[in-house]
N, C-alpha and C. Protein backbone atom coordinates (compact mmCIF):
# COMPACT_ATOMS: atom_id res chain seq x y z
N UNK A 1 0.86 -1.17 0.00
CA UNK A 1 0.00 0.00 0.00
C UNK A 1 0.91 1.22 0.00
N UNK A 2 0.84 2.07 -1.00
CA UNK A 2 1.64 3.24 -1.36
C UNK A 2 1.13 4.75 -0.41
N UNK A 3 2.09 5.49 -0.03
CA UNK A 3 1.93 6.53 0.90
C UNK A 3 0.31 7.31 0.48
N UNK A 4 0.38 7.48 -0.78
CA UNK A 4 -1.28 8.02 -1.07
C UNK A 4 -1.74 7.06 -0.95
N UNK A 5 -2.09 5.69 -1.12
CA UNK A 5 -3.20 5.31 -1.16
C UNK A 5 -3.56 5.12 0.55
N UNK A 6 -1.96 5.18 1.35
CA UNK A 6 -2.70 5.80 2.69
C UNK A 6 -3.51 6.19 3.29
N UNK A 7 -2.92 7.79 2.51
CA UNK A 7 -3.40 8.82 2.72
C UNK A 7 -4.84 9.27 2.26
N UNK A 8 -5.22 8.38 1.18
CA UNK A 8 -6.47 8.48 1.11
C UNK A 8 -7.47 7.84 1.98
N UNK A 9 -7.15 6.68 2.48
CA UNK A 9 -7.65 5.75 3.82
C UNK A 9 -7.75 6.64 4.40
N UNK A 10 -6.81 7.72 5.53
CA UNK A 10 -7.00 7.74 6.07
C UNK A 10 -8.14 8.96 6.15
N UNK A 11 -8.18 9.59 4.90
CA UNK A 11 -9.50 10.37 4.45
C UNK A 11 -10.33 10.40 4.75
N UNK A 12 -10.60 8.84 3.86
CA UNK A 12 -11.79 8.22 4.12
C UNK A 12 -12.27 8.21 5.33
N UNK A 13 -11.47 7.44 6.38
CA UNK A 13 -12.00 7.19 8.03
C UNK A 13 -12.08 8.70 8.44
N UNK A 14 -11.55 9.43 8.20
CA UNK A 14 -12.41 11.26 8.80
C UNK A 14 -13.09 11.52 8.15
N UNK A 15 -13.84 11.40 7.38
CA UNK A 15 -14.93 11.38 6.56
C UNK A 15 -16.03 10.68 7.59
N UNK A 16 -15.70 9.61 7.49
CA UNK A 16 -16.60 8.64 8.36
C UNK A 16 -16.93 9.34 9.55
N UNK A 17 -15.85 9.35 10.46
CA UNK A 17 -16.31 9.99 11.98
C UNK A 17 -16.03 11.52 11.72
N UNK A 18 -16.10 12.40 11.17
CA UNK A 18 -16.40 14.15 10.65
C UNK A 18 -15.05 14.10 11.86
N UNK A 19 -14.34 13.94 11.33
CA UNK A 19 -12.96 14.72 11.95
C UNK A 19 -12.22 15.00 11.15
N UNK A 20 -12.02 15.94 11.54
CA UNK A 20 -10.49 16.75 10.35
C UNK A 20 -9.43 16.21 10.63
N UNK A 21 -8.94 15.35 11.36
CA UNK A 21 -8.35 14.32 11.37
C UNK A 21 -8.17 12.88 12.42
N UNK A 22 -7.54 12.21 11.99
CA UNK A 22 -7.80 11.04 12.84
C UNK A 22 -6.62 11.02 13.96
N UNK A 23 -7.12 9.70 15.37
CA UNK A 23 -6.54 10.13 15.98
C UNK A 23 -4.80 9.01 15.90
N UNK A 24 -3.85 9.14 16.05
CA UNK A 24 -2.24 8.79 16.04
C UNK A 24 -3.05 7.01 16.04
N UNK A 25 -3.61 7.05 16.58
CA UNK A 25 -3.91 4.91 16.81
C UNK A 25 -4.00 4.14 15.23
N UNK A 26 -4.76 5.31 15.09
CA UNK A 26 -5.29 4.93 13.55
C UNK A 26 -4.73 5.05 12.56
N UNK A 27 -4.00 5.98 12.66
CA UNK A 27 -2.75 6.41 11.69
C UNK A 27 -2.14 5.29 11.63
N UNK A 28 -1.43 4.64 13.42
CA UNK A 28 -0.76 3.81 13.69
C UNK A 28 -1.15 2.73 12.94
N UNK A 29 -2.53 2.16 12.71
CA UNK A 29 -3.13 1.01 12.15
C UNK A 29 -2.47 0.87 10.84
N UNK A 30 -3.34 2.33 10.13
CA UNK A 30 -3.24 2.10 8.44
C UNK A 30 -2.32 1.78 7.68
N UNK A 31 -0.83 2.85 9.08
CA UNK A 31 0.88 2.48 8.54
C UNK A 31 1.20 0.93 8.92
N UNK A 32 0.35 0.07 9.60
CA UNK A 32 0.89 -1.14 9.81
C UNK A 32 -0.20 -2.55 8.84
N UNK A 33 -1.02 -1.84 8.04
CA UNK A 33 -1.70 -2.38 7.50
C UNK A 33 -1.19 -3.94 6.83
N UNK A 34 -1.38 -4.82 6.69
CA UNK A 34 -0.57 -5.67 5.96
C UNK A 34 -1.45 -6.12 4.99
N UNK A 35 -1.53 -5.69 3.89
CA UNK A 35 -2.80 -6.22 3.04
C UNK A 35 -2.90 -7.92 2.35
N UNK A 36 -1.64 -8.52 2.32
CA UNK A 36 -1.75 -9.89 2.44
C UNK A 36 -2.15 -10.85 3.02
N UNK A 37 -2.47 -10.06 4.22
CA UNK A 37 -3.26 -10.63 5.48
C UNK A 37 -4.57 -10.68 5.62
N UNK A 38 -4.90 -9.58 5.28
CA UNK A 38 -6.15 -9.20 4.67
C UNK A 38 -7.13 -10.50 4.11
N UNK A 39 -7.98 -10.32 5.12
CA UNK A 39 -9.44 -11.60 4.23
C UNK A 39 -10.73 -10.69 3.95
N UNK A 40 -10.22 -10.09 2.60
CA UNK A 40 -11.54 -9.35 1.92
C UNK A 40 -12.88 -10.40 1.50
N UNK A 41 -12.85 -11.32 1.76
CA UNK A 41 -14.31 -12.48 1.44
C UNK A 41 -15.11 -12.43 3.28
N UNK A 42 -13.92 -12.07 3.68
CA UNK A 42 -14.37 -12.19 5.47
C UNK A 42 -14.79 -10.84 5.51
N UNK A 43 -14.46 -10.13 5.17
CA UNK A 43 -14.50 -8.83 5.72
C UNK A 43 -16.15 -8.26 4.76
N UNK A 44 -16.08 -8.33 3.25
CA UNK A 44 -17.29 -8.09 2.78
C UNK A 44 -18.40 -8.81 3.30
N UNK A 45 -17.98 -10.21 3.55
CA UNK A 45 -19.10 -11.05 4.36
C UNK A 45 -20.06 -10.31 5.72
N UNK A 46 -18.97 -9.18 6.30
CA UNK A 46 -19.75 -8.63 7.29
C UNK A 46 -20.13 -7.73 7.08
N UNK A 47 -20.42 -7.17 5.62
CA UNK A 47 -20.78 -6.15 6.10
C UNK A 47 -23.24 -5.99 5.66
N UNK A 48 -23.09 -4.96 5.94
CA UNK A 48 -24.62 -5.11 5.38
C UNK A 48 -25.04 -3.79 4.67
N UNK A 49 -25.15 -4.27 3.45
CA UNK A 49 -25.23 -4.01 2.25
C UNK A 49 -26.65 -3.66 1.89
N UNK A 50 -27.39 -2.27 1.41
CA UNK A 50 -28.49 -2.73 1.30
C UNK A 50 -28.98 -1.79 -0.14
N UNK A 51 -28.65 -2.82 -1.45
CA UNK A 51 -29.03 -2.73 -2.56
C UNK A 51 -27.86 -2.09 -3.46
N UNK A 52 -27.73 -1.49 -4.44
CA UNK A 52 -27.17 -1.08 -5.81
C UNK A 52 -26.45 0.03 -5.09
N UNK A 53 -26.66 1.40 -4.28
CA UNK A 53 -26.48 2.46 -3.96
C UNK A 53 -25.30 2.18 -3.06
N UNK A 54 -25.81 1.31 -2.17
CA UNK A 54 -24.68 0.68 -0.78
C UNK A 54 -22.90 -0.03 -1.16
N UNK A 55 -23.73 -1.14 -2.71
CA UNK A 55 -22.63 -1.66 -3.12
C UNK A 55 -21.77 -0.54 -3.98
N UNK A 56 -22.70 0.38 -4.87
CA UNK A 56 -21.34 1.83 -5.36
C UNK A 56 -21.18 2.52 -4.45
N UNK A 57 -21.79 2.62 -3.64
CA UNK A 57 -20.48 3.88 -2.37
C UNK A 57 -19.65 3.22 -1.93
N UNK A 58 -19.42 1.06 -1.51
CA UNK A 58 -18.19 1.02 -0.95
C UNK A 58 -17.12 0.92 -2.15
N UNK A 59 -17.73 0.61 -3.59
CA UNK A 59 -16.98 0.68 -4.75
C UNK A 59 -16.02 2.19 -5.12
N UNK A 60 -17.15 2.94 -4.84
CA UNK A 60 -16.35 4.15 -4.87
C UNK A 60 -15.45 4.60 -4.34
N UNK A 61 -15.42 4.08 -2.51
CA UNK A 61 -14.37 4.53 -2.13
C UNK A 61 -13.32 3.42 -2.38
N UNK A 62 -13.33 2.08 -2.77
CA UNK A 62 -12.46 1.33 -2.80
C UNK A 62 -11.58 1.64 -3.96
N UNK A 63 -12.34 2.45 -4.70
CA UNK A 63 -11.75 2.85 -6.48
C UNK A 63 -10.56 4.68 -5.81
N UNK A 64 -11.60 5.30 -4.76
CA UNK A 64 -10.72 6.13 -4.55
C UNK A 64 -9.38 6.13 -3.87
N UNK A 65 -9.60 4.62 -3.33
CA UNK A 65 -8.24 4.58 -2.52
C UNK A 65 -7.20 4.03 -3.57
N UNK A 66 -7.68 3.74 -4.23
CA UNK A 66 -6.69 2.83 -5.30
C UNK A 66 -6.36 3.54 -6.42
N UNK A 67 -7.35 4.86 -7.12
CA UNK A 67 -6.83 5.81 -7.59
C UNK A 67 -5.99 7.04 -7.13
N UNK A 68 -5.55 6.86 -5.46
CA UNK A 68 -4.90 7.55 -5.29
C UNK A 68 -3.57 8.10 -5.56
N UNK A 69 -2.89 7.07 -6.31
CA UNK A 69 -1.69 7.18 -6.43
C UNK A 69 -1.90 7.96 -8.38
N UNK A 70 -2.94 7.72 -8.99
CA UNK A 70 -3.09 8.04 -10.73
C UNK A 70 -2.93 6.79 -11.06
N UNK A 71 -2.60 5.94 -10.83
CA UNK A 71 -2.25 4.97 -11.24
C UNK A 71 -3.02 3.47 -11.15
N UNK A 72 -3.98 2.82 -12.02
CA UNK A 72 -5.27 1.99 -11.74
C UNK A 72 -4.00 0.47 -12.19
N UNK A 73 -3.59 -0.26 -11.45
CA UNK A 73 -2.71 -1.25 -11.63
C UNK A 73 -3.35 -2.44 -11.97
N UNK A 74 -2.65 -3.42 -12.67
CA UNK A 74 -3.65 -4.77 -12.75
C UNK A 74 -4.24 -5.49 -11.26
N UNK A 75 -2.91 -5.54 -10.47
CA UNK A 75 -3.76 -5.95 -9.36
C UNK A 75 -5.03 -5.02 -8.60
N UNK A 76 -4.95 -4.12 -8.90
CA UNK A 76 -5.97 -2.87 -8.06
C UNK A 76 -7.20 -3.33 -9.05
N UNK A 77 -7.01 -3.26 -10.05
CA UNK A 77 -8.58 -3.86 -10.76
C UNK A 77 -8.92 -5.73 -10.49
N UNK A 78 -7.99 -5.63 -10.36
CA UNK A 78 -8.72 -7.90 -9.96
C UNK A 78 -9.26 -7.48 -8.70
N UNK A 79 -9.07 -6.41 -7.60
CA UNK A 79 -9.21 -6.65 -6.53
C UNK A 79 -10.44 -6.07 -6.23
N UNK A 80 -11.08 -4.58 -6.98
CA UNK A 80 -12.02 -4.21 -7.12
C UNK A 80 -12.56 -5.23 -7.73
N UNK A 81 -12.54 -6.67 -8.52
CA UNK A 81 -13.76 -7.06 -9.08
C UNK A 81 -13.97 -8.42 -8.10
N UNK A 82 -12.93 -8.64 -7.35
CA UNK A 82 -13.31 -9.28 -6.30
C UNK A 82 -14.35 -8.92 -5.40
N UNK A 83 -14.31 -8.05 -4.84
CA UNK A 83 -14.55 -7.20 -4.15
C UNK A 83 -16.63 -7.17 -4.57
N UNK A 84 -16.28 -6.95 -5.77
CA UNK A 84 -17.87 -6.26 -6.57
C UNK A 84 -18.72 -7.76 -6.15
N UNK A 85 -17.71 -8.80 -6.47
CA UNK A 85 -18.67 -10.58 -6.71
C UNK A 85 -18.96 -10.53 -4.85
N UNK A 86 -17.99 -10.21 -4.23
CA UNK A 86 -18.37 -10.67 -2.92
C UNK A 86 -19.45 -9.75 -2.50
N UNK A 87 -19.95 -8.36 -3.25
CA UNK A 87 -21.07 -8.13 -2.51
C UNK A 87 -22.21 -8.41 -3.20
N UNK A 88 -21.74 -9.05 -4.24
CA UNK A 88 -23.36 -9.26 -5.17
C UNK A 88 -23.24 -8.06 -6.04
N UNK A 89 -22.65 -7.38 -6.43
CA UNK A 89 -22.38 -6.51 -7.52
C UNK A 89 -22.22 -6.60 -8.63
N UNK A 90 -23.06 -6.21 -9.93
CA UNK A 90 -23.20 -6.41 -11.13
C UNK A 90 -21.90 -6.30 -12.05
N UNK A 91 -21.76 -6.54 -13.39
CA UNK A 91 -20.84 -6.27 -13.75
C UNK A 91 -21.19 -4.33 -14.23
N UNK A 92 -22.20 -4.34 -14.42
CA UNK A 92 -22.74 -3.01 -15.14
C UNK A 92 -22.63 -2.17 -13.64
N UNK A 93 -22.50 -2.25 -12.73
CA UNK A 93 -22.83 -1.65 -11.08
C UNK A 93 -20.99 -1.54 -10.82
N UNK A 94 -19.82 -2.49 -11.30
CA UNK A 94 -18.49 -2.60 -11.31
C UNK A 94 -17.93 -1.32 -12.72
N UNK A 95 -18.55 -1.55 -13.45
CA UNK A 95 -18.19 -0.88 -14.65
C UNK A 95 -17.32 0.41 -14.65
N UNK A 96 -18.29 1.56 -14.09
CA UNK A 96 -17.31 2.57 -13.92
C UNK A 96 -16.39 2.84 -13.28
N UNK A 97 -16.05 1.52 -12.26
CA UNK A 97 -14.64 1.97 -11.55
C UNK A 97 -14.12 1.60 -12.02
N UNK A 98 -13.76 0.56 -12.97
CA UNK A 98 -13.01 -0.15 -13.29
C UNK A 98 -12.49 0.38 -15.00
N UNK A 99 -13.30 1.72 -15.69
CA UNK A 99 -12.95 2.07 -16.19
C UNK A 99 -12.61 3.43 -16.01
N UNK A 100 -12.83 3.98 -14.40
CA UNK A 100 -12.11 5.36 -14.16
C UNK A 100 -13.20 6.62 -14.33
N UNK A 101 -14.82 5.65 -14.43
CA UNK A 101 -15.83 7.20 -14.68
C UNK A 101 -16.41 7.29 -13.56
N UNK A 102 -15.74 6.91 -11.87
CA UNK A 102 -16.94 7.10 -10.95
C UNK A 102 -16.60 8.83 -9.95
């Protein structure tokens, strides 16, 4: 995970809780992130999802963290379309992130 696509995480999570920024723990987290470790089938499994709107806002931000750097990589797109099947996401509902119009 590259310093922007960090930095866009960590955006995201002040976004979430309306803080202009987050607090050092979390920071602490995101810099220790290990994304190989990572069980995205576990993790979409929990979440609750409710319809077309739910599955493009977490698409969107998953596309913004991964466009953070300019750069849409082969692995960054297998992972968004992983991502789309584990929530029940269309291919037409995947489409624009994966071609850069969301």
């Amino acid at each position: 995970v590259s310093w922007s696509e960090r930095s866009a995480i960590a955006t995201v999570l002040a976004g979430f809780l309306g803080e202009g920024d987050l607090p050092e723990i979390v920071h602490a987290r995101v810099k220790a992130f290990e994304f190989g470790r990572f069980d995205m089938d576990k993790a979409c499994a929990q979440l609750s999802l409710n319809g077309p709107e739910d599955r493009a806002n977490l698409l969107g931000l998953i596309a913004r963290v991964t466009d953070a750097d300019a750069v849409l990589k082969i692995g960054e797109r297998s992972y968004l379309r992983r991502v789309a099947k584990a929530i029940g996401a269309s291919d037409a509902e995947l489409a624009p992130f994966i071609a850069g119009e969301h």
